[in-house]
C-alpha atoms as a PDB file:
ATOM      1  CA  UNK A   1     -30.066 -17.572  17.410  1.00  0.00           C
ATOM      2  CA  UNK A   2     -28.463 -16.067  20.444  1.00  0.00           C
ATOM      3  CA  UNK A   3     -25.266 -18.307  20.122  1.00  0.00           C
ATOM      4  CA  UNK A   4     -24.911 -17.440  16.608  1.00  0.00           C
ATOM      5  CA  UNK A   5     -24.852 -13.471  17.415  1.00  0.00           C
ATOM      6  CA  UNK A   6     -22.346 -14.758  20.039  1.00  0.00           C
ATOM      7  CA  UNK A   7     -20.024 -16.707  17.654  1.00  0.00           C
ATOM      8  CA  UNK A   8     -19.761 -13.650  14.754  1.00  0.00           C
ATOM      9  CA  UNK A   9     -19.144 -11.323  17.827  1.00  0.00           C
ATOM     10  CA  UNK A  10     -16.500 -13.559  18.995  1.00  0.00           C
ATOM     11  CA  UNK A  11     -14.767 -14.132  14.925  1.00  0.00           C
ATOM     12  CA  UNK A  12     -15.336 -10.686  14.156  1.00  0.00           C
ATOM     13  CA  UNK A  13     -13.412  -9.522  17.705  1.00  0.00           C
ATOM     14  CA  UNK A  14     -10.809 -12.042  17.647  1.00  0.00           C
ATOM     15  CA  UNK A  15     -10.130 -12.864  13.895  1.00  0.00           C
ATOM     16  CA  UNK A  16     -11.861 -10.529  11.934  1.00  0.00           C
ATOM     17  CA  UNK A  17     -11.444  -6.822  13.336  1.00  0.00           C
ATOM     18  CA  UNK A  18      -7.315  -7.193  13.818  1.00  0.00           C
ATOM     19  CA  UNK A  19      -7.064  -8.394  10.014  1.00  0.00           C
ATOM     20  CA  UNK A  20      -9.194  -5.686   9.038  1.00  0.00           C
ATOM     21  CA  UNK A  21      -7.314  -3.277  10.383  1.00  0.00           C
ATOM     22  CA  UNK A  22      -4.071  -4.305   8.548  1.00  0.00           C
ATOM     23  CA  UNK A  23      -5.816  -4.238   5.660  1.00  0.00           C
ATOM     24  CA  UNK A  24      -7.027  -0.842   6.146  1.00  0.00           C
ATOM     25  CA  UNK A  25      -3.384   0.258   7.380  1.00  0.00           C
ATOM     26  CA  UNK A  26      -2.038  -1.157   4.353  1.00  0.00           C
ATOM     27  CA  UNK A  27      -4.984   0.213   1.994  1.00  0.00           C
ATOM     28  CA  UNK A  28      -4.830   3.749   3.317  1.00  0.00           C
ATOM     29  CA  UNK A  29      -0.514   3.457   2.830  1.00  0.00           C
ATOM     30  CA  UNK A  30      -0.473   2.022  -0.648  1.00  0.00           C
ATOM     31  CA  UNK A  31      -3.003   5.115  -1.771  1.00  0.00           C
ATOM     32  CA  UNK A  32      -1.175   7.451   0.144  1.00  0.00           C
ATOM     33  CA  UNK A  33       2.134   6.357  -2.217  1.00  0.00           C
ATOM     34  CA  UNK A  34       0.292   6.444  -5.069  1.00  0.00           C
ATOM     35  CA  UNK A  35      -0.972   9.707  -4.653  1.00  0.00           C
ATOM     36  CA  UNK A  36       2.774  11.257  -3.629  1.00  0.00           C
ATOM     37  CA  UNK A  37       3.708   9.398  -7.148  1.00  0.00           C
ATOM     38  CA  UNK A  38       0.743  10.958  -8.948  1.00  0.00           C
ATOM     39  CA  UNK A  39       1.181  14.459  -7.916  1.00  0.00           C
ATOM     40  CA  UNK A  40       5.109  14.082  -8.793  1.00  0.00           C
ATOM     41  CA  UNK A  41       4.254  12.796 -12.466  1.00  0.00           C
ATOM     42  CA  UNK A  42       2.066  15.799 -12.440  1.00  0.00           C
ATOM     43  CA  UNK A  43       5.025  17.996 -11.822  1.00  0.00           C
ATOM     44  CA  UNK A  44       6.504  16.526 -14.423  1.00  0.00           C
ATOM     45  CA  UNK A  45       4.134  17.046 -17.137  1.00  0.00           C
ATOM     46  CA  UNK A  46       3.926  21.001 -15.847  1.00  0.00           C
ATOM     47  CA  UNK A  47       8.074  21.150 -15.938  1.00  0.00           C
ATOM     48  CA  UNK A  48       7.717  19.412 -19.559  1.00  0.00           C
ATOM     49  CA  UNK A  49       4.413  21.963 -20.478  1.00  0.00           C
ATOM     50  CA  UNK A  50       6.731  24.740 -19.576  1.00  0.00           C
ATOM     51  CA  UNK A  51       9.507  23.979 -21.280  1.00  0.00           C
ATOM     52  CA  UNK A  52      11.780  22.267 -19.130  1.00  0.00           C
ATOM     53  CA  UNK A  53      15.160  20.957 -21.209  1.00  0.00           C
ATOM     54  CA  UNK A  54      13.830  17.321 -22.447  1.00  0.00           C
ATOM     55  CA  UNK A  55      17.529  15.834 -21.421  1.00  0.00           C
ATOM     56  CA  UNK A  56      16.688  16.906 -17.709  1.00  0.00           C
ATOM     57  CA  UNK A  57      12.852  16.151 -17.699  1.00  0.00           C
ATOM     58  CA  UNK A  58      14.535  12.624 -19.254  1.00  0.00           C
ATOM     59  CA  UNK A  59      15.973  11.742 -15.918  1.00  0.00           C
ATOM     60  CA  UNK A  60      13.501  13.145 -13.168  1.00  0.00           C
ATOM     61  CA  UNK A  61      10.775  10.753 -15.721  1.00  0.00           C
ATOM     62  CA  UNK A  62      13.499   7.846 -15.063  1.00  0.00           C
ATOM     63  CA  UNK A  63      14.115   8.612 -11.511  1.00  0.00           C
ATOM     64  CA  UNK A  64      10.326   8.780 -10.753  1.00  0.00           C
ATOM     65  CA  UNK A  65       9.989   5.144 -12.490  1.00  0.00           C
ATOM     66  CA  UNK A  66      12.545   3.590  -9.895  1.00  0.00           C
ATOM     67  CA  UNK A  67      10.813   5.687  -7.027  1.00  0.00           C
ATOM     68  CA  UNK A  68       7.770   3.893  -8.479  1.00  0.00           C
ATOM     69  CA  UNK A  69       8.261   0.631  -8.500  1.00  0.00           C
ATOM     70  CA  UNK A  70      10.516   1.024  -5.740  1.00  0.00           C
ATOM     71  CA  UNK A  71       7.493   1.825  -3.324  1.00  0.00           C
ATOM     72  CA  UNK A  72       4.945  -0.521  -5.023  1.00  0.00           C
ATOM     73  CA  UNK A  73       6.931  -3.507  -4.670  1.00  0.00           C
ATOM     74  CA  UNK A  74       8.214  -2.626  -1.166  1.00  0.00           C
ATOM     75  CA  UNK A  75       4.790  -1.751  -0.088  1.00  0.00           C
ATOM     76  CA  UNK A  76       3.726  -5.242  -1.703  1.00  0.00           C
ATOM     77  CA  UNK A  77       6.545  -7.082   0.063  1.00  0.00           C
ATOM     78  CA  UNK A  78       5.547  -5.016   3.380  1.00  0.00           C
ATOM     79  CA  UNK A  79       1.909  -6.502   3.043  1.00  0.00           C
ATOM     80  CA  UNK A  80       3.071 -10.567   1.982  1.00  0.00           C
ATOM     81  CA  UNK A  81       5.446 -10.418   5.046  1.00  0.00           C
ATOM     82  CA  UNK A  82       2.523  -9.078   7.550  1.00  0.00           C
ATOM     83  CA  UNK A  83       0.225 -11.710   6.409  1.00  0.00           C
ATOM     84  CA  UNK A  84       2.880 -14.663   6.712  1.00  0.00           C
ATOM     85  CA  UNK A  85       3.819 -13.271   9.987  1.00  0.00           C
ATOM     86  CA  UNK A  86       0.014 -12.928  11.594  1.00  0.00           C
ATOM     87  CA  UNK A  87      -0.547 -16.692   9.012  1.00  0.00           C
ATOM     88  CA  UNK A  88       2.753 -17.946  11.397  1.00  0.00           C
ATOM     89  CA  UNK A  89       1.386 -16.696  15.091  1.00  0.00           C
ATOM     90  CA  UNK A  90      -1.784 -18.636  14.044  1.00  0.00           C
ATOM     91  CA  UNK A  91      -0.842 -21.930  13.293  1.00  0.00           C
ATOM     92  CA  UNK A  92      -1.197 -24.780  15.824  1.00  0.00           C
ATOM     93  CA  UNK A  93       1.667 -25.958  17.950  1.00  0.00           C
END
């Protein structure tokens, strides 16, 4: 039993913990966007509420759709390229 304690100890410190982390890193930066992105659409809907000329509310909406999938698929792309990079430092000689 004791050298099965030993061996999670050992995958959690060495393999487990450091991916984990990323994970988190990434988790906590992908909600963080989201939430900037949310709270702009928001202001968006209050501008359009109050009466904001539709033409000009037309192009913030437009501009806030590039923004969007600008920083989702960056983010994405951010996350692929950490895991290939940690998947390349791994692999056997």
């Amino acid at each position: 039993m004791a050298g099965d304690e030993w061996f999670f100890s050992e995958l959690w410190v060495q393999e487990l913990r450091p991916w984990f982390l990323h994970l988190l890193s990434d988790f906590v930066k992908t909600l963080s966007i989201l939430g900037v992105l949310y709270v702009i659409w928001e202001v968006v809907n209050l501008l359009r509420i109050r009466g904001y000329p539709p033409d000009l509310l037309s192009n913030i909406e437009k501009t806030h759709f590039a923004f969007m999938w600008i920083a989702l698929v960056s983010t994405s792309f951010n996350f692929v390229i950490k895991q290939v990079i940690v998947l390349w430092r791994k692999r056997k000689p």
